[in-house]
C-alpha atoms as a PDB file:
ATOM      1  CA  UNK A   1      82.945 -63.500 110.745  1.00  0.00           C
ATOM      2  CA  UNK A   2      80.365 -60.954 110.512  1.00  0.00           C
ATOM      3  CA  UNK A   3      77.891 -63.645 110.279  1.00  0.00           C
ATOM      4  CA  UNK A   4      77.954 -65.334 113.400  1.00  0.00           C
ATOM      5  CA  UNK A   5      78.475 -62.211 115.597  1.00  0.00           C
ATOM      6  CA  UNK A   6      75.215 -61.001 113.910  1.00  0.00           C
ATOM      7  CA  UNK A   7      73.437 -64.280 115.128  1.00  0.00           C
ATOM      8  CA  UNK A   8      75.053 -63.743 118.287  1.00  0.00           C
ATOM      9  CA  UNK A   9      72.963 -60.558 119.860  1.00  0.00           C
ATOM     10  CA  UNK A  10      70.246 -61.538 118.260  1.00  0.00           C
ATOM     11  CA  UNK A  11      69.231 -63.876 121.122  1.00  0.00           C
ATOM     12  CA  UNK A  12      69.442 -60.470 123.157  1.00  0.00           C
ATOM     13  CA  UNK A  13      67.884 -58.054 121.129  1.00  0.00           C
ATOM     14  CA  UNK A  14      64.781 -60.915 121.470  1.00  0.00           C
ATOM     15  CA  UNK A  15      65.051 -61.141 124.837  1.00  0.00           C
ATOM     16  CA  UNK A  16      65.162 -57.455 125.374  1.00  0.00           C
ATOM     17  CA  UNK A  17      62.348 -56.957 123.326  1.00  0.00           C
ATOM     18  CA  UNK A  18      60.328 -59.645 124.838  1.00  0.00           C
ATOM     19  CA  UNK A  19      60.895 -57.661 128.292  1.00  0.00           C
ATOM     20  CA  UNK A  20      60.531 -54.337 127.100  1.00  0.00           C
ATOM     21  CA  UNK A  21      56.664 -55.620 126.411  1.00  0.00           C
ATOM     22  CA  UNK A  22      56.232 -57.194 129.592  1.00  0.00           C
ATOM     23  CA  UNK A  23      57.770 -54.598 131.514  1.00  0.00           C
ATOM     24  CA  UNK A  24      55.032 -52.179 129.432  1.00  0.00           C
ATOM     25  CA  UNK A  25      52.566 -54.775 130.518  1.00  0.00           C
ATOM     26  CA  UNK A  26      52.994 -54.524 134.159  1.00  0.00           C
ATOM     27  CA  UNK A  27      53.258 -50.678 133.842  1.00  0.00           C
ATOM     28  CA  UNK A  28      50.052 -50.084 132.128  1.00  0.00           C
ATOM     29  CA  UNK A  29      48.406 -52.757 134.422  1.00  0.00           C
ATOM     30  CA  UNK A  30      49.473 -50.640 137.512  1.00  0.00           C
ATOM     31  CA  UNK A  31      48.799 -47.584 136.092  1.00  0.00           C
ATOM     32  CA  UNK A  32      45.238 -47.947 134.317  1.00  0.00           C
ATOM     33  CA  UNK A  33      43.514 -50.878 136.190  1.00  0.00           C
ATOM     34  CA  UNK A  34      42.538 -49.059 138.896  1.00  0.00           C
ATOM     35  CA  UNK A  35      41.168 -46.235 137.440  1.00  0.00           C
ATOM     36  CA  UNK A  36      39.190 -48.577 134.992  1.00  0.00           C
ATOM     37  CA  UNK A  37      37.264 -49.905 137.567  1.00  0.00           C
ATOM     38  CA  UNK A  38      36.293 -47.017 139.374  1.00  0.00           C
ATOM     39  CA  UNK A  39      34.593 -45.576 135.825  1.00  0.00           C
ATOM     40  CA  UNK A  40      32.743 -49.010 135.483  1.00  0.00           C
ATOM     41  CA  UNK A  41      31.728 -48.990 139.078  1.00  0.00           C
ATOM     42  CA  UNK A  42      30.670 -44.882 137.837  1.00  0.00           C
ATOM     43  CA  UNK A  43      28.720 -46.185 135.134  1.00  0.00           C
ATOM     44  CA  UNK A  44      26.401 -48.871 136.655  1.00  0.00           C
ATOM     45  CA  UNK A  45      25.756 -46.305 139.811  1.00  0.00           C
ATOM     46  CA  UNK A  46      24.544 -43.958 136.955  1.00  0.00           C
ATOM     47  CA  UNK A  47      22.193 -46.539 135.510  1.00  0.00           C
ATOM     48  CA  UNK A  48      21.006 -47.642 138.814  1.00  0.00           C
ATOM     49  CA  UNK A  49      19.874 -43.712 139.483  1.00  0.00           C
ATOM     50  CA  UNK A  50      18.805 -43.376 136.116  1.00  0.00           C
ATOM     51  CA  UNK A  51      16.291 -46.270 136.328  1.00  0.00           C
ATOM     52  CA  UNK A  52      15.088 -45.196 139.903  1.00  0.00           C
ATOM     53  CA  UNK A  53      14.101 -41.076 138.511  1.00  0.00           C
ATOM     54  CA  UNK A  54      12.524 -42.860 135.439  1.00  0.00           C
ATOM     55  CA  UNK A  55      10.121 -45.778 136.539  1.00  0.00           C
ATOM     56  CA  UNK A  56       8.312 -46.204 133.594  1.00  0.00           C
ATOM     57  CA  UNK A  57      11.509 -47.905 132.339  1.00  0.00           C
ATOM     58  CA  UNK A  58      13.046 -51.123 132.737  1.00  0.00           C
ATOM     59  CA  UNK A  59      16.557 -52.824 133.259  1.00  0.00           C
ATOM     60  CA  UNK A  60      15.899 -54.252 129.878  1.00  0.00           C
ATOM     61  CA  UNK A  61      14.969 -51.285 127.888  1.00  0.00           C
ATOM     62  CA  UNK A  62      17.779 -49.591 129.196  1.00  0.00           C
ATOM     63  CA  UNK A  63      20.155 -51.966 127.997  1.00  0.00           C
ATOM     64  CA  UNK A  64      18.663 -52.029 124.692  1.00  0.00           C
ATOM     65  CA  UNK A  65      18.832 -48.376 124.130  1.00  0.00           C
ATOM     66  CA  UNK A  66      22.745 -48.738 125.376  1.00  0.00           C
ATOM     67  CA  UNK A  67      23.236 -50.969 122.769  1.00  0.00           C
ATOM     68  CA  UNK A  68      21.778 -48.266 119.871  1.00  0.00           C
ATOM     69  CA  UNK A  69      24.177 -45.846 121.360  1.00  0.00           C
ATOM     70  CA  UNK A  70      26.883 -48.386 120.927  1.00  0.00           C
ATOM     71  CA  UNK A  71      25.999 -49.334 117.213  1.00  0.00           C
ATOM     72  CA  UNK A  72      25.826 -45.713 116.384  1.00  0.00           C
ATOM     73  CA  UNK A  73      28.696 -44.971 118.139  1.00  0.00           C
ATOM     74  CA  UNK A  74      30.141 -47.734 116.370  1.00  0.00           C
ATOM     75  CA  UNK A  75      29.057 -46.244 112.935  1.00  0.00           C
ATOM     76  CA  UNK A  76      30.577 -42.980 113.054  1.00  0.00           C
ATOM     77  CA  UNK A  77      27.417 -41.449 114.297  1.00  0.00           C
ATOM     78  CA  UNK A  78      27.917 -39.259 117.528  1.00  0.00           C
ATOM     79  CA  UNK A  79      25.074 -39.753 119.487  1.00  0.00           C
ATOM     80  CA  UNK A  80      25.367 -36.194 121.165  1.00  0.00           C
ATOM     81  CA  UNK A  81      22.819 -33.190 119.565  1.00  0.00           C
ATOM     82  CA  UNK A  82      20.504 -33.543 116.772  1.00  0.00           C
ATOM     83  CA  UNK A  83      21.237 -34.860 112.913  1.00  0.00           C
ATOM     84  CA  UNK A  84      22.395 -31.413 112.112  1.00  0.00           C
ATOM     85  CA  UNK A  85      25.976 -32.860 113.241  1.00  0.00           C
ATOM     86  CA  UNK A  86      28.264 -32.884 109.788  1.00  0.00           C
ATOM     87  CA  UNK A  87      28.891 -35.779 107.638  1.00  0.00           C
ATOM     88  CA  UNK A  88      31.964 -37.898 108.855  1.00  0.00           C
ATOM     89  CA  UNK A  89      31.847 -38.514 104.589  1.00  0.00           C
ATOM     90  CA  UNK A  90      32.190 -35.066 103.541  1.00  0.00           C
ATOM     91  CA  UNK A  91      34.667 -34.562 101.101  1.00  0.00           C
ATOM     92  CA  UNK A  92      37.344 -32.870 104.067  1.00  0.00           C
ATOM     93  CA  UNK A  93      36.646 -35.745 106.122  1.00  0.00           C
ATOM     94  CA  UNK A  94      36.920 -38.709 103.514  1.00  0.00           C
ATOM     95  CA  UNK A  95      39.997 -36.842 102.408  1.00  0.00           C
ATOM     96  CA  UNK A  96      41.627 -36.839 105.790  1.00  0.00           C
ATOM     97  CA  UNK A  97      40.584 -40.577 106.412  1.00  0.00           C
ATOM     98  CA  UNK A  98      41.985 -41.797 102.859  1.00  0.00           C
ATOM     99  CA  UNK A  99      45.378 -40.027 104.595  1.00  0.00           C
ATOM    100  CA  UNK A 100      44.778 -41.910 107.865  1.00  0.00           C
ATOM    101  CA  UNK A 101      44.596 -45.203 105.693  1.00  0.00           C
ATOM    102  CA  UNK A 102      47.336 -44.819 103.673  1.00  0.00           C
ATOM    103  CA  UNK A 103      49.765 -43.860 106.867  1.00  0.00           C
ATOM    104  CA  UNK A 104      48.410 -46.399 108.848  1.00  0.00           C
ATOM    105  CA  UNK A 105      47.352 -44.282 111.567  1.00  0.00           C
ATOM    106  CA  UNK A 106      44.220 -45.995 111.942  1.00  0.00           C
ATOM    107  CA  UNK A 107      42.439 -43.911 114.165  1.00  0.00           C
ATOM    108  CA  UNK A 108      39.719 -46.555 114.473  1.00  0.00           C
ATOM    109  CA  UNK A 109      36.418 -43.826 115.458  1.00  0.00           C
ATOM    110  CA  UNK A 110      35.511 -43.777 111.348  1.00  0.00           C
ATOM    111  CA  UNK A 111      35.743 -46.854 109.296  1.00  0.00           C
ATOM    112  CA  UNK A 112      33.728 -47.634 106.089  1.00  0.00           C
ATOM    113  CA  UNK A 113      30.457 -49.505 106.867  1.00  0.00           C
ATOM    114  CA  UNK A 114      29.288 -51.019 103.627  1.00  0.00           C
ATOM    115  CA  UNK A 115      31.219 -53.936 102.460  1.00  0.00           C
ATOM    116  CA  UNK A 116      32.013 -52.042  99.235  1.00  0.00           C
ATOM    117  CA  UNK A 117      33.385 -49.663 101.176  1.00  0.00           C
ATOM    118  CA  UNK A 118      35.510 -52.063 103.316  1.00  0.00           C
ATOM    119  CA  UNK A 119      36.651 -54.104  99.964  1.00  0.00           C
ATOM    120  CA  UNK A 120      37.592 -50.814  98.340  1.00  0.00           C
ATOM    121  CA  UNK A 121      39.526 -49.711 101.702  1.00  0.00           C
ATOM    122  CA  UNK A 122      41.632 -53.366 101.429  1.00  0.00           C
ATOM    123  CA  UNK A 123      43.185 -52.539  97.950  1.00  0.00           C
ATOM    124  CA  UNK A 124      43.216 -48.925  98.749  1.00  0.00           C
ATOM    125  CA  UNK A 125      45.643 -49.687 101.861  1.00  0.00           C
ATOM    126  CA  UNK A 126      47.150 -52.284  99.498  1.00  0.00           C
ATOM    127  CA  UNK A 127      48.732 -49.754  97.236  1.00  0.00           C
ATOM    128  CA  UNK A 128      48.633 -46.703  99.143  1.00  0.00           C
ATOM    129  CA  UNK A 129      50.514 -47.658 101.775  1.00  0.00           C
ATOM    130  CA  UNK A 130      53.797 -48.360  99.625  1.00  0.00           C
ATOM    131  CA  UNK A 131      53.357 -45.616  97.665  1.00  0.00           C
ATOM    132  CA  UNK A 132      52.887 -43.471 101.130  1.00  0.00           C
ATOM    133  CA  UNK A 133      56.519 -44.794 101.943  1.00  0.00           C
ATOM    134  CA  UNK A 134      57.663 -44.455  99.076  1.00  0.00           C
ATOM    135  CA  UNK A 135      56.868 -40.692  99.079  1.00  0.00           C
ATOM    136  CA  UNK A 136      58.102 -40.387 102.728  1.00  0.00           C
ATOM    137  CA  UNK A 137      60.897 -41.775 101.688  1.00  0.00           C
ATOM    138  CA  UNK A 138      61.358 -39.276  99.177  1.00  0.00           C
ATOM    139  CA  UNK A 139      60.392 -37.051 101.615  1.00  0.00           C
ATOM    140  CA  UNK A 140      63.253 -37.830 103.654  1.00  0.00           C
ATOM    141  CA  UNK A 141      66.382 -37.867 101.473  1.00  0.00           C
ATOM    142  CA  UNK A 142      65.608 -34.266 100.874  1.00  0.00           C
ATOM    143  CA  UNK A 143      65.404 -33.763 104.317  1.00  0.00           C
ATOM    144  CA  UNK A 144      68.987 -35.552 104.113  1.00  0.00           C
ATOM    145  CA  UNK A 145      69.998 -33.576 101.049  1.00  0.00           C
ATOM    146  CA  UNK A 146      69.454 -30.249 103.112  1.00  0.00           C
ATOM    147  CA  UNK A 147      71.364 -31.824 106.111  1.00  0.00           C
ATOM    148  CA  UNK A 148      74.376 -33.113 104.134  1.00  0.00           C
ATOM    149  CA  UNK A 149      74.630 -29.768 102.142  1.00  0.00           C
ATOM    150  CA  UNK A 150      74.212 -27.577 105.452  1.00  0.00           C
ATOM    151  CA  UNK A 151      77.265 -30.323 106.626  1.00  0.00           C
ATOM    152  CA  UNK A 152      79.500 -29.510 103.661  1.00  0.00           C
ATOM    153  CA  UNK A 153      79.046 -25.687 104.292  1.00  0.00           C
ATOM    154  CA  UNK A 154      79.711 -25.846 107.855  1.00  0.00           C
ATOM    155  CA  UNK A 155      82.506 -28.502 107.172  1.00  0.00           C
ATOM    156  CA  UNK A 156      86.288 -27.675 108.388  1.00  0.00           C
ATOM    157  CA  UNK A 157      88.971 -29.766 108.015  1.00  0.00           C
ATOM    158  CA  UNK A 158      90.338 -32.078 111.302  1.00  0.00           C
ATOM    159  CA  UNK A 159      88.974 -32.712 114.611  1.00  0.00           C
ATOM    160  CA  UNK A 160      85.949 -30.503 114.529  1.00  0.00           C
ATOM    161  CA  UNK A 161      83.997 -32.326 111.694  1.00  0.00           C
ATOM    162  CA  UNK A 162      82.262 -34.952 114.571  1.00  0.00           C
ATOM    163  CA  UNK A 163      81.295 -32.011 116.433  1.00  0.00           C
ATOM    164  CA  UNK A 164      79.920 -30.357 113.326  1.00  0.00           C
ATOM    165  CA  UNK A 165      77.840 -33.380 112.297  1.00  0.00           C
ATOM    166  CA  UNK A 166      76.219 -33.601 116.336  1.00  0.00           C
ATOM    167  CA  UNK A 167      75.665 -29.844 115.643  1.00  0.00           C
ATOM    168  CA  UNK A 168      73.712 -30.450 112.390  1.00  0.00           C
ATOM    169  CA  UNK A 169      72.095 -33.507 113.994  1.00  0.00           C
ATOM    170  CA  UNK A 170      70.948 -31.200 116.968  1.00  0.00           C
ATOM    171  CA  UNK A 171      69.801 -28.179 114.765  1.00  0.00           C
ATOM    172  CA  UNK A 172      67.507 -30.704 112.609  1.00  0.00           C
ATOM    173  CA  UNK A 173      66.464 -32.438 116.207  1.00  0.00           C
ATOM    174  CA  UNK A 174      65.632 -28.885 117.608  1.00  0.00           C
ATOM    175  CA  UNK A 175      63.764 -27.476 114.478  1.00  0.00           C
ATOM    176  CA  UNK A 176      61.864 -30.852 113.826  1.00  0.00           C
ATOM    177  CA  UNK A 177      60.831 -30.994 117.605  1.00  0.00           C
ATOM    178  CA  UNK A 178      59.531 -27.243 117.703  1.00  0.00           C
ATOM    179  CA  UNK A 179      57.786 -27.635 114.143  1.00  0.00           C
ATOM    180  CA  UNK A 180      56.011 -30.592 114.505  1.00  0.00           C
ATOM    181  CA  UNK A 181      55.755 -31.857 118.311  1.00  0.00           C
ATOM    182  CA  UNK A 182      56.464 -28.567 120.484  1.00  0.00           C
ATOM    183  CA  UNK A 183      54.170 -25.864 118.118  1.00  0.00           C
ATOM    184  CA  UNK A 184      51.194 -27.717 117.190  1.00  0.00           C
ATOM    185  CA  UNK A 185      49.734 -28.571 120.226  1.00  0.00           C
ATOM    186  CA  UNK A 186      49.312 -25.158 121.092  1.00  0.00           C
ATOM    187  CA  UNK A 187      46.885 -25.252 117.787  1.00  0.00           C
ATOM    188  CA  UNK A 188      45.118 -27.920 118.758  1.00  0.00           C
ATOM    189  CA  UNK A 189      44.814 -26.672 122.609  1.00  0.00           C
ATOM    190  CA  UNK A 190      43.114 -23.432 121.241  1.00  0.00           C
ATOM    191  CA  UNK A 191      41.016 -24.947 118.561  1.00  0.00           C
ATOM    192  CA  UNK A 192      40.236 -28.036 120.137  1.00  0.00           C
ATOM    193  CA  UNK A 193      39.786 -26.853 123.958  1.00  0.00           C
ATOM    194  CA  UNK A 194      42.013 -29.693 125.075  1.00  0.00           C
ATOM    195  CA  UNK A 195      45.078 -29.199 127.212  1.00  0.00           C
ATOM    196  CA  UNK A 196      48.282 -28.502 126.069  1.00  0.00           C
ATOM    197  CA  UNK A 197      49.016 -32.154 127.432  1.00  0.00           C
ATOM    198  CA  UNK A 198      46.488 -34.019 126.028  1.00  0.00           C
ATOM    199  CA  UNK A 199      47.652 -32.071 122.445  1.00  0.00           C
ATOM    200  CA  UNK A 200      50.878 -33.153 122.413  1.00  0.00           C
ATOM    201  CA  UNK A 201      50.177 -36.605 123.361  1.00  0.00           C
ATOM    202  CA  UNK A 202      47.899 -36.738 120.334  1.00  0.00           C
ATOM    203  CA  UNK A 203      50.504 -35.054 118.296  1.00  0.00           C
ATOM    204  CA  UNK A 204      52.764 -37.642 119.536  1.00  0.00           C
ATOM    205  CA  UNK A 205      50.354 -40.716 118.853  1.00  0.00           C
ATOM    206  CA  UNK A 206      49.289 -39.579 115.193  1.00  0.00           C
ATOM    207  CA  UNK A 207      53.021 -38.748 113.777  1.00  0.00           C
ATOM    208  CA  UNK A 208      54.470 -42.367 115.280  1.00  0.00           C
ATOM    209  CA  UNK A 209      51.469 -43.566 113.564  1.00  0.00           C
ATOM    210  CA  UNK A 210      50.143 -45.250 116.677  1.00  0.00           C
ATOM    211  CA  UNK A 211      46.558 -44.091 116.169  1.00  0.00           C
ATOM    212  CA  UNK A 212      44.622 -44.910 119.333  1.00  0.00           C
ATOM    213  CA  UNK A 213      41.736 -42.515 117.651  1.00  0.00           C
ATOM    214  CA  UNK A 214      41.112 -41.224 121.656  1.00  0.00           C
ATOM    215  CA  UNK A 215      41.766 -37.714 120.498  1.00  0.00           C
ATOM    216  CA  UNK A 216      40.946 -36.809 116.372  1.00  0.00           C
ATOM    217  CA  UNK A 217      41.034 -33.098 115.613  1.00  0.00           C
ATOM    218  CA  UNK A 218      37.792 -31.714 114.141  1.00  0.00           C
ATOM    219  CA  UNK A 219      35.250 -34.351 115.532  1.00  0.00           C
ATOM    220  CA  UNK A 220      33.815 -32.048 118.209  1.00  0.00           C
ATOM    221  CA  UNK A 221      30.079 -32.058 117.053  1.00  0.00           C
ATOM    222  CA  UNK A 222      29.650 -28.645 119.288  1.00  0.00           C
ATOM    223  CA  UNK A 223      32.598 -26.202 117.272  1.00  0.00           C
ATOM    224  CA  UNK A 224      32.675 -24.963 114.432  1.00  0.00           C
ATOM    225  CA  UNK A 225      35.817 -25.725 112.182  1.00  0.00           C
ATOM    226  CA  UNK A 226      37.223 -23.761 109.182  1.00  0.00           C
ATOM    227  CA  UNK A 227      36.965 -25.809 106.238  1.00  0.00           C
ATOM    228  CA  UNK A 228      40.552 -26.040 105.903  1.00  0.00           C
ATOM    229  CA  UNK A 229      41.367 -26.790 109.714  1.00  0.00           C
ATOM    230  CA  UNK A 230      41.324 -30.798 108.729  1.00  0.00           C
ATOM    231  CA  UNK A 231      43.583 -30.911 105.301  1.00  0.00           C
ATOM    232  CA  UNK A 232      46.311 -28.780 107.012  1.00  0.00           C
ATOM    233  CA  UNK A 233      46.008 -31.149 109.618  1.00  0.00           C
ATOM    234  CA  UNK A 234      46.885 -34.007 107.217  1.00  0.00           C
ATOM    235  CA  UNK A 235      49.928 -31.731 105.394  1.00  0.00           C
ATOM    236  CA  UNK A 236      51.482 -31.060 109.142  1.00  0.00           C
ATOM    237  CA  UNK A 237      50.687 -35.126 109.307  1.00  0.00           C
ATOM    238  CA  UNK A 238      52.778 -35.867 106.119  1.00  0.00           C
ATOM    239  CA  UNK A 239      55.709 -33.777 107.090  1.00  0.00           C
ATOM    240  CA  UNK A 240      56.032 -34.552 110.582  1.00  0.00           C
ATOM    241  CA  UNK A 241      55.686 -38.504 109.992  1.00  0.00           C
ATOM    242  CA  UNK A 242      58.506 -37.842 107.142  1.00  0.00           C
ATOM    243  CA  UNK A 243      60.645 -36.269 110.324  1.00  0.00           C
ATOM    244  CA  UNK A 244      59.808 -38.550 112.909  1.00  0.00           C
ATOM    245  CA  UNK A 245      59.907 -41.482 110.783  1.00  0.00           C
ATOM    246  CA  UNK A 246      64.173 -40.431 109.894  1.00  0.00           C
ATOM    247  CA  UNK A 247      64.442 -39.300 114.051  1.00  0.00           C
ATOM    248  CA  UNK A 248      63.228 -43.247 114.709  1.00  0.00           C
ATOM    249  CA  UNK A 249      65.705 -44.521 111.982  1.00  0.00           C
ATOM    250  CA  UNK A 250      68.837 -42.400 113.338  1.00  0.00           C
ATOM    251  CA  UNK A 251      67.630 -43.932 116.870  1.00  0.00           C
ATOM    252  CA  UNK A 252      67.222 -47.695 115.294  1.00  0.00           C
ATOM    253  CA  UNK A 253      70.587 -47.241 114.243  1.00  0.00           C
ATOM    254  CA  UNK A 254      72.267 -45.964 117.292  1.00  0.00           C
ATOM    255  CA  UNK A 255      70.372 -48.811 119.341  1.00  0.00           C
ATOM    256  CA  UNK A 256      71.873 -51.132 116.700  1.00  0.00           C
ATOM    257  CA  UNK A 257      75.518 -49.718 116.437  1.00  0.00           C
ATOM    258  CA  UNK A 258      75.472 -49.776 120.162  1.00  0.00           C
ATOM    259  CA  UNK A 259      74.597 -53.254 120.823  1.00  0.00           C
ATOM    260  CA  UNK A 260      77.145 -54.336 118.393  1.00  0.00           C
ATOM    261  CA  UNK A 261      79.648 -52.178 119.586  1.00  0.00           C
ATOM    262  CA  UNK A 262      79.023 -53.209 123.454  1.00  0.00           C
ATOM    263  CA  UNK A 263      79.036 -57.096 122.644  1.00  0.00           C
ATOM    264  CA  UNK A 264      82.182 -56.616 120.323  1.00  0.00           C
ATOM    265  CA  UNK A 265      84.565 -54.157 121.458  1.00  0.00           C
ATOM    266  CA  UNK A 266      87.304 -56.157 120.737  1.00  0.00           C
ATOM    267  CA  UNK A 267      86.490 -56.135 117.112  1.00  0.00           C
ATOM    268  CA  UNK A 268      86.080 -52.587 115.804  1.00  0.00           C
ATOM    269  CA  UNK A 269      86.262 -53.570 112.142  1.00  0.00           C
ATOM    270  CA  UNK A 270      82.455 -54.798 112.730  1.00  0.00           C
ATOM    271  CA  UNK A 271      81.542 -50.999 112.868  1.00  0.00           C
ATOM    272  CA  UNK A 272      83.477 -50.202 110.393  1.00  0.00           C
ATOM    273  CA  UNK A 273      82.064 -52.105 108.223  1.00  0.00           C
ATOM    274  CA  UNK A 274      78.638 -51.303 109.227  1.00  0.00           C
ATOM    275  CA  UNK A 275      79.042 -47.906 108.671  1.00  0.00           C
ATOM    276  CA  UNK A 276      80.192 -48.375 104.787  1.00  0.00           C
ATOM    277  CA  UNK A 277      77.474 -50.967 104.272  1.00  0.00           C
ATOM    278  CA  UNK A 278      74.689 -48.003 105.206  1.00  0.00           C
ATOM    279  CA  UNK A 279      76.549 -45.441 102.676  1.00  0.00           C
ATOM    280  CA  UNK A 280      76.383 -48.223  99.993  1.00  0.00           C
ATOM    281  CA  UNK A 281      72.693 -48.681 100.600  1.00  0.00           C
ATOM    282  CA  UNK A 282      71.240 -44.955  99.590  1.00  0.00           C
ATOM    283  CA  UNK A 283      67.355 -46.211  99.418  1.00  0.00           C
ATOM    284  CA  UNK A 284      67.429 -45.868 102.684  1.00  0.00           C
ATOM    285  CA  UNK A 285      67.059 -41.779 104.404  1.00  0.00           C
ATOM    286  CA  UNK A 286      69.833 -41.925 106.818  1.00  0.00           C
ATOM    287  CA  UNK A 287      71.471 -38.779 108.251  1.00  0.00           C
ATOM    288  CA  UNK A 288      74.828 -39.490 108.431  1.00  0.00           C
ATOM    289  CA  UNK A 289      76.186 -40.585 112.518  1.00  0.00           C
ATOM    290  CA  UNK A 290      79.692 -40.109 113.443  1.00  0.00           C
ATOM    291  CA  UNK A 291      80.593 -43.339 114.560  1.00  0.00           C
END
């Protein structure tokens, strides 16, 4: 029986999804297109002016030395300042982008150039990013371990033991949200100059592995960084995906629970079941939900 009622929200989770992406779509559309062509309108006035103060150069030239910019840009080379600007390949750096690799954060403003580089980067992900999940994993049942043991000392007898477990969920919600999305950004705010905003947003956009690469910490050609600034970056990384990544599972599994629950509330035994099928599977890091 199980069986078809799981084939029968499927057809709704797809649909769901399928408008949850076009709903994005015409969000984004509304939001950005605008705004998009104002900068492009921005940019050719600025050509235009920059062509009229210097005569002795052409439309042509222009757009040829637009298109060095773009290759360099392109290559990990900021165009800004002189070649004093540090190596993108120092050991920090090549450290933090192995990390970006193997998370699949992707930032996308530093990528290997050479095609050794690029084959090396293929098996690289290849392995390292099962062995990354694997470690998260790992990462994550201790997480769980803590929770479950913090449960059992809390634990009464009776009625109160759902509210216990929604206190333990919220303490680990709390802590993880001040540690790793509410703190940081402050850190990056003061080292990076950016706004407390646009810190939390990239806080947000590394640890759900997203990536756009629109902010990176430590890229600023003009500060100076401690040495260090860029590997605890990558340890906060680590930790935070590890909490984010169990906060998205306990939320998968509500969304899931939920669905099934609201197509079938005439059969309960359906989660029931559900609930002794995750205890039976303990590969996965799953704080326990009062259903």
């Amino acid at each position: 029986p199980m069986h078809s009622q799981q084939i029968s929200w499927t057809p709704l989770l797809v649909l769901g999804y399928l408008f949850y992406l076009l709903l994005g779509a015409m969000v984004f559309q509304l939001l950005e297109k605008q705004a998009e062509t104002h900068f492009r309108d921005q940019f050719q006035l600025e050509k235009l002016k920059f062509l009229q103060n210097y005569t002795c150069l052409d439309r042509q030239a222009l757009e040829q030395f637009v298109q060095v910019l773009m290759e360099a840009w392109e290559k990990g080379v900021n165009p800004e300042g002189n070649s004093t600007n540090p190596s993108n390949w120092d050991f920090s750096n090549s450290f933090f982008f192995a990390g970006t690799v193997v998370t699949t954060i992707g930032y996308g403003n530093l990528s290997p150039s050479t095609v050794a580089g690029q084959i090396f980067c293929v098996f690289y992900a290849l392995f390292g990013v099962p062995l990354n999940l694997a470690f998260l994993n790992q990462v994550g049942k201790a997480l769980n371990a803590h929770l479950l043991t913090l449960e059992r000392w809390v634990q009464k007898p009776g009625r109160a033991q759902v509210q216990y477990q929604f206190t333990i969920l919220a303490i680990f919600l709390t802590t993880g949200t001040l540690l790793f999305l509410v703190f940081p950004p402050l850190v990056f705010s003061y080292v990076e100059g950016w706004s407390y905003g646009e810190g939390f947003y990239f806080t947000f956009i590394t640890l759900s592995t997203i990536g756009f690469g629109d902010y990176v910490v430590g890229t600023n050609p003009n500060k100076h960084y401690i040495p260090v600034y860029r590997s605890l970056t990558a340890i906060w990384i680590v930790f935070g995906l590890a909490w984010l990544a169990l906060v998205f599972n306990v939320g998968a599994d509500l969304m899931e629970r939920y669905l099934q629950l609201k197509w079938h509330k005439s059969d309960l035994s359906l989660a029931e079941g559900d609930t002794t099928k995750l205890e039976d599977e303990p590969e996965q890091p799953r704080i326990h939900i009062p259903s």
